[in-house]
Protein backbone atom coordinates (compact mmCIF):
# COMPACT_ATOMS: atom_id res chain seq x y z
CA UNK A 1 2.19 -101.76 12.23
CA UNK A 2 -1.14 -99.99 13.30
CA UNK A 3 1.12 -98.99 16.34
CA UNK A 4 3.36 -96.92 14.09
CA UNK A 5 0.78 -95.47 12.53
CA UNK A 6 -1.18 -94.12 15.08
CA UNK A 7 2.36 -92.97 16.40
CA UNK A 8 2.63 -90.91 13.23
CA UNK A 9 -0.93 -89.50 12.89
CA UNK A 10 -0.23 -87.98 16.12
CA UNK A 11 3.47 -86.26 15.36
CA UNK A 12 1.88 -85.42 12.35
CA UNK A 13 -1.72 -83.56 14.24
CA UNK A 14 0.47 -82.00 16.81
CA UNK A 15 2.88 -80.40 14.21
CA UNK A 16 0.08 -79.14 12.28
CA UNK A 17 -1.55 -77.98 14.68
CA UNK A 18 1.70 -76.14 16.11
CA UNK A 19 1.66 -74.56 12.91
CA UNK A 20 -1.64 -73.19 13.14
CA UNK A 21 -1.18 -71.67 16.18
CA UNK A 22 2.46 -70.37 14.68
CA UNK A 23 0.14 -69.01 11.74
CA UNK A 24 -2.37 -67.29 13.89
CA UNK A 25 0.26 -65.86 15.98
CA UNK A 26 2.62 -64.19 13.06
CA UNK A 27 -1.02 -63.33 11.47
CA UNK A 28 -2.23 -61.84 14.70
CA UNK A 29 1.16 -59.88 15.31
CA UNK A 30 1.03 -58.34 12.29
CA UNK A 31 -3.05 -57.49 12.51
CA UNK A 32 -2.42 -55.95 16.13
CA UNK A 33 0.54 -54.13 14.68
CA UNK A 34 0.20 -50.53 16.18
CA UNK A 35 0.21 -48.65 11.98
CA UNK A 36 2.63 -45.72 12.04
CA UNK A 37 0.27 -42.29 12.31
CA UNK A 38 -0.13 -40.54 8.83
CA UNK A 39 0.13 -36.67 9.00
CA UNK A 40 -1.71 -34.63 6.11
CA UNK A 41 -0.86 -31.29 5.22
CA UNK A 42 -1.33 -29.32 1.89
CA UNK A 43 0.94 -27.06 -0.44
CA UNK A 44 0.82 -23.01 0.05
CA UNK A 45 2.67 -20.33 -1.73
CA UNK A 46 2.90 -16.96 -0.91
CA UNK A 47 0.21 -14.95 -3.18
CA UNK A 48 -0.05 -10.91 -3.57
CA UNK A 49 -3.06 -8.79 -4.56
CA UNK A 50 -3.30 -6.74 -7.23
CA UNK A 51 -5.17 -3.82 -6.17
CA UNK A 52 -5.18 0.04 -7.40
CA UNK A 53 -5.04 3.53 -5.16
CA UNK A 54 -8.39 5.45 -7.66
CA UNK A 55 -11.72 4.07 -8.11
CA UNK A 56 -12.64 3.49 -11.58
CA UNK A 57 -14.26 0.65 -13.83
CA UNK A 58 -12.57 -2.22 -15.60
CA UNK A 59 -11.59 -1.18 -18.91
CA UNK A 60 -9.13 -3.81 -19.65
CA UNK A 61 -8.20 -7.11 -18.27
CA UNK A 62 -4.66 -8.11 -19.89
CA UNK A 63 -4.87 -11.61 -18.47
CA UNK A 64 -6.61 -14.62 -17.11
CA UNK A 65 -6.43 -16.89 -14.14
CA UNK A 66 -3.57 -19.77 -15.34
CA UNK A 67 -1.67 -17.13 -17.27
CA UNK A 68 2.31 -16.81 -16.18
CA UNK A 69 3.24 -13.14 -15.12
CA UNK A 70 6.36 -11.45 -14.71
CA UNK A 71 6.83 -8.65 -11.97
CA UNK A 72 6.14 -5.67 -13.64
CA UNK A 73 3.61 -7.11 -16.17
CA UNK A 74 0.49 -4.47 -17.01
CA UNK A 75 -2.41 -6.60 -15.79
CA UNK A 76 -5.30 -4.41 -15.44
CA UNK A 77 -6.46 -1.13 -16.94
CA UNK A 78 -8.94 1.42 -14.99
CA UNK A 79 -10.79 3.82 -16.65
CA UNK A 80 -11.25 6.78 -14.07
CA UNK A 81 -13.10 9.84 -15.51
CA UNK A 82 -12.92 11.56 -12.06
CA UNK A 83 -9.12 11.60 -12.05
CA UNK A 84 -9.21 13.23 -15.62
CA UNK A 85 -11.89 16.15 -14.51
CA UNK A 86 -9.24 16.49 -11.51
CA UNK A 87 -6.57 17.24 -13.04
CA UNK A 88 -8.16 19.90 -15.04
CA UNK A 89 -9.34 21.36 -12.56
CA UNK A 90 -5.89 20.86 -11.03
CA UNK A 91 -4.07 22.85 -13.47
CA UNK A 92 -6.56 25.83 -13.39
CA UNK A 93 -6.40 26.45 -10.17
CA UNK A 94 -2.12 26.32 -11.15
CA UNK A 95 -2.73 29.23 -14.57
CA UNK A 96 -4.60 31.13 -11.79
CA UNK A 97 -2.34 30.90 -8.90
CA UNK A 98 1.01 31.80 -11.86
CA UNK A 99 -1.12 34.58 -12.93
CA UNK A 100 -1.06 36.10 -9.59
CA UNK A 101 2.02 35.61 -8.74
CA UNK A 102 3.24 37.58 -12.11
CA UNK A 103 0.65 40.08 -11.39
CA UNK A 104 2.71 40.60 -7.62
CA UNK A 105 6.02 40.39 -9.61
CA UNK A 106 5.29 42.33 -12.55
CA UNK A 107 3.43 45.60 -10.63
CA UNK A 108 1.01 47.76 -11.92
CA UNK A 109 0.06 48.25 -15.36
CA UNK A 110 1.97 51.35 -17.23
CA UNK A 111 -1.09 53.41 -17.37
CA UNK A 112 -1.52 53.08 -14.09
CA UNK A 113 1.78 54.42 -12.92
CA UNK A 114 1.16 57.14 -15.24
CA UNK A 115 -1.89 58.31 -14.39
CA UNK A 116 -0.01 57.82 -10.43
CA UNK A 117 2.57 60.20 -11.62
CA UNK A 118 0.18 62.99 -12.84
CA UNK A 119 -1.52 62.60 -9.80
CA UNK A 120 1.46 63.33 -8.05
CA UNK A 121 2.58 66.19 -10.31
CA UNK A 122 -0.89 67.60 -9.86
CA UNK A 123 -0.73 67.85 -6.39
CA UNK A 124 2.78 69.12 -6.87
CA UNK A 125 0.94 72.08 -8.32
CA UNK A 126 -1.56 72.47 -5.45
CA UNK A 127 1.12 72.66 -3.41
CA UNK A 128 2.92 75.84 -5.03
CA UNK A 129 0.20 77.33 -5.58
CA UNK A 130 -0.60 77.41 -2.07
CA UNK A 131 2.69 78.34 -0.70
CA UNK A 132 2.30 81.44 -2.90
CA UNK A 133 -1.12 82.03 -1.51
CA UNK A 134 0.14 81.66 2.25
CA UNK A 135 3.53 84.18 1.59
CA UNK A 136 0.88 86.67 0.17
CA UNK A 137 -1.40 86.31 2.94
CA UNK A 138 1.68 86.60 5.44
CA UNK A 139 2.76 89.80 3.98
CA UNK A 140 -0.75 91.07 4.58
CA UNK A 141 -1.24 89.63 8.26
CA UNK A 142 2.07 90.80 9.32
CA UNK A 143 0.67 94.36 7.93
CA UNK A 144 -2.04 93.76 10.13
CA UNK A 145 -4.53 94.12 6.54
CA UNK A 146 -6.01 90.52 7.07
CA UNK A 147 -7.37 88.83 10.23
CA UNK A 148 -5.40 85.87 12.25
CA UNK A 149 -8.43 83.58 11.13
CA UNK A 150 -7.77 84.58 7.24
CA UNK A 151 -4.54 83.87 7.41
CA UNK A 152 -4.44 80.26 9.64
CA UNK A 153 -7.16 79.31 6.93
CA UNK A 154 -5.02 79.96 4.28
CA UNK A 155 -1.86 77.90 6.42
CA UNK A 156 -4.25 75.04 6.83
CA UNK A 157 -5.20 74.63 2.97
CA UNK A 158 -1.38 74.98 2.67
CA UNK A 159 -0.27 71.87 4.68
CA UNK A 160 -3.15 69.98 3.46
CA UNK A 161 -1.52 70.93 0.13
CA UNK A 162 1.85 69.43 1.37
CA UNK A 163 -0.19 65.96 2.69
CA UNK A 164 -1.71 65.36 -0.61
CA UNK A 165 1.18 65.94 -2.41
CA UNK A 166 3.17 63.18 -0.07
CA UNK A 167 -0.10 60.58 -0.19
CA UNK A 168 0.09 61.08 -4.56
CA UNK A 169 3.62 60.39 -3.83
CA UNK A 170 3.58 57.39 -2.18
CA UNK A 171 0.98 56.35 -4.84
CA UNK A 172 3.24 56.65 -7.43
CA UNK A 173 6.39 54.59 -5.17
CA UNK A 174 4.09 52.11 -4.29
CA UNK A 175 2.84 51.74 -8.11
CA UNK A 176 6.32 51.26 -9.49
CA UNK A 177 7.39 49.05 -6.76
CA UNK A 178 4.75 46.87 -7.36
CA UNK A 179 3.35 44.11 -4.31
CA UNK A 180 5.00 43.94 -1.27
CA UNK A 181 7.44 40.95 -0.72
CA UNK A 182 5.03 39.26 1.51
CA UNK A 183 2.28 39.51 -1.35
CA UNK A 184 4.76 38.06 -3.71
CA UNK A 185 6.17 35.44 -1.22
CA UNK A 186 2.48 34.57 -0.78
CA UNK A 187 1.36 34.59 -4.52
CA UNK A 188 4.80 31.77 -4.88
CA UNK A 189 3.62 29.70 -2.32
CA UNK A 190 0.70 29.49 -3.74
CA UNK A 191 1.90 28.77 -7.04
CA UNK A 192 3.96 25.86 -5.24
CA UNK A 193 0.55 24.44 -3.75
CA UNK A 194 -1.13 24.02 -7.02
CA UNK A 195 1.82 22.46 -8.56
CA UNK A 196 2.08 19.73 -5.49
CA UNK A 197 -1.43 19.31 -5.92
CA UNK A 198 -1.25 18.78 -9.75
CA UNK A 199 2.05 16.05 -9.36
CA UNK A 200 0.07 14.59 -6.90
CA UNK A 201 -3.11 14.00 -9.14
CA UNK A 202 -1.48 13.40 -12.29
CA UNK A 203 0.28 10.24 -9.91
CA UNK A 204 -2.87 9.35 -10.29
CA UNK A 205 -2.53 8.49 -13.77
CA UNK A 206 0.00 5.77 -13.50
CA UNK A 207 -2.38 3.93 -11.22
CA UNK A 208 -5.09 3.25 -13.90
CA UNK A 209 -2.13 1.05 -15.14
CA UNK A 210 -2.07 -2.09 -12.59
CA UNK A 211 1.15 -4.20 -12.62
CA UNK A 212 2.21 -7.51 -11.22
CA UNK A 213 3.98 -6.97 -7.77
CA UNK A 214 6.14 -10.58 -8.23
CA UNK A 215 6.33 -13.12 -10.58
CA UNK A 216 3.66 -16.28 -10.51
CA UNK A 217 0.66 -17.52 -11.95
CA UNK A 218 -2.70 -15.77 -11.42
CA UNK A 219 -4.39 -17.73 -9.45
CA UNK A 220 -7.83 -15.60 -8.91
CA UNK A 221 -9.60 -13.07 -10.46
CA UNK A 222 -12.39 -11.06 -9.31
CA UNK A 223 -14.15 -8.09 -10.85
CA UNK A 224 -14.84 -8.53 -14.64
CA UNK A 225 -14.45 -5.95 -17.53
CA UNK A 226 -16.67 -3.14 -17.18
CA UNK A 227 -17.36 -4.00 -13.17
CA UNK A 228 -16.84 -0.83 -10.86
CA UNK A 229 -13.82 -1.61 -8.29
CA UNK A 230 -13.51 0.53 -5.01
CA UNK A 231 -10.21 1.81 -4.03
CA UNK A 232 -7.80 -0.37 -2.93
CA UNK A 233 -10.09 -3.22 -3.84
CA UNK A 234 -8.59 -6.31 -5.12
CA UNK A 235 -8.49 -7.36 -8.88
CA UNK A 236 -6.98 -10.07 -9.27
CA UNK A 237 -3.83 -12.63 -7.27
CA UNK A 238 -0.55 -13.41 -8.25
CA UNK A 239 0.57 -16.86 -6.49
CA UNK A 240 4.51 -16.58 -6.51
CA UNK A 241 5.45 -20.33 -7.63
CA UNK A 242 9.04 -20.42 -6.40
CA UNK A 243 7.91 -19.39 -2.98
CA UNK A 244 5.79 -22.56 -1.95
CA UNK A 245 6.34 -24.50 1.33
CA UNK A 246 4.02 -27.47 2.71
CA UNK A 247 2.04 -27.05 6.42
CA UNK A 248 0.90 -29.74 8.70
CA UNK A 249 -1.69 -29.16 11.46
CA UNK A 250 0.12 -31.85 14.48
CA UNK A 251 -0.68 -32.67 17.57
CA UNK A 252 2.00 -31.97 20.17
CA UNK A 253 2.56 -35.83 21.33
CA UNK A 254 3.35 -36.50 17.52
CA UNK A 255 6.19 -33.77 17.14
CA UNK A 256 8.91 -36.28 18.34
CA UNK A 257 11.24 -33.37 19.56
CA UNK A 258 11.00 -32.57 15.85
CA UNK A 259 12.32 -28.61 15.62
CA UNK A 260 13.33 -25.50 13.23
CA UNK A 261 16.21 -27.14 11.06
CA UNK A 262 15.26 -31.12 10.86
CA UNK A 263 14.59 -32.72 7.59
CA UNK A 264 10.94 -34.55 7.06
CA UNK A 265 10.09 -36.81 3.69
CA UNK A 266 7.07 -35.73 2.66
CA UNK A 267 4.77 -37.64 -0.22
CA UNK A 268 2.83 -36.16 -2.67
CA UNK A 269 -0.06 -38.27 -4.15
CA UNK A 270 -0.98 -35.87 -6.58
CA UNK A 271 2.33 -36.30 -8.32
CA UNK A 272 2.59 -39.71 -8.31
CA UNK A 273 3.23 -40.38 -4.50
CA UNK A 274 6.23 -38.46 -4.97
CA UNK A 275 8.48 -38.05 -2.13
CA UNK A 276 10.82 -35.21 -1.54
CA UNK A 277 12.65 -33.77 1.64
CA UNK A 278 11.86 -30.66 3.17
CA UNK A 279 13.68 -28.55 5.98
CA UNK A 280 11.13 -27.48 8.78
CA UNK A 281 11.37 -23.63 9.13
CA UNK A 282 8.25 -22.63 11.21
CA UNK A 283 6.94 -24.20 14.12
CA UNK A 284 4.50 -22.40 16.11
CA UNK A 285 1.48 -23.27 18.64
CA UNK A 286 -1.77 -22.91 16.92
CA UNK A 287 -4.38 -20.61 18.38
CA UNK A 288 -6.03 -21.67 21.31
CA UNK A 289 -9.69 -22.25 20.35
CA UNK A 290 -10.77 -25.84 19.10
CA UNK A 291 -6.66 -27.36 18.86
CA UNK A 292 -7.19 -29.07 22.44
CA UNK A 293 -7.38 -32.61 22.15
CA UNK A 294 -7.18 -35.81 25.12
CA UNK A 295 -4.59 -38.31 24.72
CA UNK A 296 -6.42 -40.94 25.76
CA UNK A 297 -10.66 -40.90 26.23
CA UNK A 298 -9.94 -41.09 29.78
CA UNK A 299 -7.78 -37.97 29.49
CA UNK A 300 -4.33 -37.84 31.18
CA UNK A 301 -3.40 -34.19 29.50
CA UNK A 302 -4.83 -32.16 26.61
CA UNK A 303 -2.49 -31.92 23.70
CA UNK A 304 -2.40 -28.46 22.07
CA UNK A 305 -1.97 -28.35 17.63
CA UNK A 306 1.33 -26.81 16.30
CA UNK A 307 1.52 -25.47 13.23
CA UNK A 308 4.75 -26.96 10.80
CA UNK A 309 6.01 -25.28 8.25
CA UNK A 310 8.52 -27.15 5.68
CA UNK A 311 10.06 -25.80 2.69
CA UNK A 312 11.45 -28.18 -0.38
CA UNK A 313 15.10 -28.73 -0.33
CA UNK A 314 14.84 -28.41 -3.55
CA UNK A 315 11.84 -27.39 -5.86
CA UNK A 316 9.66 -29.83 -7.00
CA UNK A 317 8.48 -29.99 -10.30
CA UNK A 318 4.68 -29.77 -10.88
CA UNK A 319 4.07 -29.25 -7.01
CA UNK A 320 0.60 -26.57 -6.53
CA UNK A 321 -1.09 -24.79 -4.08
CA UNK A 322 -3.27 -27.28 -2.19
CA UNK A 323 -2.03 -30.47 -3.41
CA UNK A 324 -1.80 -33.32 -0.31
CA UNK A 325 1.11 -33.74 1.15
CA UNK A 326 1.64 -36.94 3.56
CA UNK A 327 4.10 -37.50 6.34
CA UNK A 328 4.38 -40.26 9.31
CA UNK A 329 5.26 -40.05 12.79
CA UNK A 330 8.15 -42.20 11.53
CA UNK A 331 9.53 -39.98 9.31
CA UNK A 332 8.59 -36.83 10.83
CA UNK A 333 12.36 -36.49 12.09
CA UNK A 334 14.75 -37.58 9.77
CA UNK A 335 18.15 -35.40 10.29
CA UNK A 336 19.32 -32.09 10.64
C-alpha cells in the first residue's frame, strides 16, 4: 500500500511539474512575442489664407475662429483712407486730361478766330495799299523821277506786305482747324491713361471687402478689430473640411512594399478608436536632414523616413485637423 502511494505522489509531482514548465513556456511565448510596430500619424486638411491686396486697418471682423463659412462669405472689412484720397485724386487728374482733350477737339474760342480773321483782313489792307504804292512808284522810276533805291524800298515794304498777309492767314486756318491730329491723338491717350488708372484704383475698392476663398471652418485668426494689416498680410484661415487626409512619418523597412493605391485601416482614438480605411495617395522620401536612422545599433544600413499620405474612403464623421491617427506594420497593406 505505501508502495502505491509513493508510486502516485510521483506521477502526480512529475505531471505537475510538466505543467509548470508547459505554463512558463505558453507564458514565456507570449511575453517574448515580437508586438506588431504601431505607426502614428495625425489628421491635415488643406487650409487657405485670407489675405487682402491694400493696406488698411480692421474695421470689421464678420466672424470668429469655429464659425462655418461658405466660399464667397464677406469675412473681413478694411478701412483704407489712402485708397479713398486716391481715387480722388484719380479722377482729377481724368476732368483734367477730358478737358484737354475737348480743348484739342473743340479749337479755339470764337473770339479768337475773330479777332484771327481781322488780323488777316487787316493785313489784307496793308497789302493793297502797298501794291498801289509800288505801281505809283513804278510809273515814276520808269520816268526816271525817283531813284532805283526809292523804288526797291518801296518793293520790299510791298512783299513784306504780301508775307504778313499769308502768316495772318495761316493764323486764321490754323484757328478754325483747331489742334493738330497728333495734339488730339495725344490729349485721347491721355484721357485713356487716367481712366485705366481710375478702374484700376477704384479695384481697389472691392478689396476692403475680404471673402472666403473655399468653404470650411476658420480655424485661425490673427489681427483684431482696429489692428493695422500690411498688404497681402494674412487675416484670418479657412480649413476646407471635406479636403482632409491622414500622414504618417515611416521608416523605409516598415513600408512593406506598401505603394500609391493600397488600402491601410487606420484608428482614431479621438473618436472612439474608430477605424476607417484609407487609400494611400502620396508617398514621397522625406528630406534628407535628421530622417536617417540604423536598423540595428550595430548598423547594417541607414533607413531613410517616407512621408504617407492616405485619404478616407469615405469621410468620417467628426474627424479634425490633428487628431491621432494609428496604424500597424500589420495592417499597413491591406489591398488594392
Amino acid at each position: 500500500m505505501g508502495q502505491n502511494k509513493k508510486s502516485y505522489n510521483l506521477v502526480v509531482g512529475i505531471a505537475a511539474l510538466i505543467i509548470i514548465i508547459l505554463v512558463i513556456a505558453v507564458v514565456g511565448y507570449f511575453v517574448s512575442r515580437p508586438k506588431p510596430l504601431i505607426i502614428q500619424g495625425e489628421a491635415e486638411a488643406t487650409e487657405y489664407r485670407v489675405s487682402g491686396k491694400v493696406p488698411g486697418r480692421i474695421e470689421a471682423l464678420f466672424v470668429k475662429e469655429g464659425d462655418i463659412v461658405h466660399k464667397g462669405d464677406t469675412v473681413v472689412f478694411i478701412d483704407s483712407p489712402e485708397i479713398r484720397a486716391k481715387i480722388e485724386q484719380v479722377t482729377a487728374m481724368k476732368n483734367a486730361a477730358l478737358a484737354q482733350k475737348d480743348k484739342a477737339q473743340n479749337g479755339a474760342r470764337k473770339e479768337q478766330i475773330a479777332a484771327a480773321y481781322e488780323m488777316w483782313q487787316k493785313a489784307i489792307v496793308g497789302e493793297q495799299v502797298m501794291k498801289k504804292s509800288l505801281d505809283r512808284i513804278k510809273g515814276l522810276y520808269d520816268q526816271q523821277v525817283v531813284s532805283a533805291q526809292k523804288y526797291d524800298e518801296v518793293e520790299a515794304q510791298y512783299n513784306a506786305a504780301v508775307a504778313t498777309t499769308r502768316a495772318a492767314k495761316s493764323q486764321y486756318d490754323m484757328a478754325v482747324n483747331g489742334a493738330r491730329a497728333e495734339d488730339k491723338a495725344a490729349a485721347a491717350a491721355v484721357v485713356e491713361q487716367a481712366e485705366g488708372a481710375l478702374r484700376e484704383v477704384t479695384s481697389y475698392l472691392s478689396e476692403l471687402y475680404l471673402t472666403s476663398p473655399a468653404s470650411g471652418i476658420i480655424s485661425a485668426t490673427f489681427p483684431k478689430t482696429g489692428e493695422l494689416v500690411g498688404q497681402g498680410a494674412p487675416i484670418m484661415t479657412v480649413t476646407d473640411l471635406d479636403d482632409m487626409w491622414f500622414t504618417f512619418n515611416v521608416r523605409e523597412d516598415y513600408l512593406n512594399g506598401l505603394g500609391q493605391g493600397d488600402r491601410i485601416t487606420v484608428i482614431i482614438p479621438a473618436l472612439g478608436n474608430r477605424e476607417c480605411t484609407a487609400i494611400v495617395n502620396y508617398l514621397a522620401v522625406r528630406e534628407s536632414y535628421a530622417t536617417w536612422k540604423a536598423t540595428k545599433e550595430t548598423g547594417m544600413y541607414d533607413a531613410r523616413t517616407f512621408e504617407v499620405r492616405a485619404v478616407p474612403e469615405s469621410p468620417v464623421e467628426g474627424l479634425r485637423p490633428g487628431m491621432s491617427a494609428i496604424v500597424s506594420d500589420s495592417r499597413m497593406k491591406t489591398s488594392r
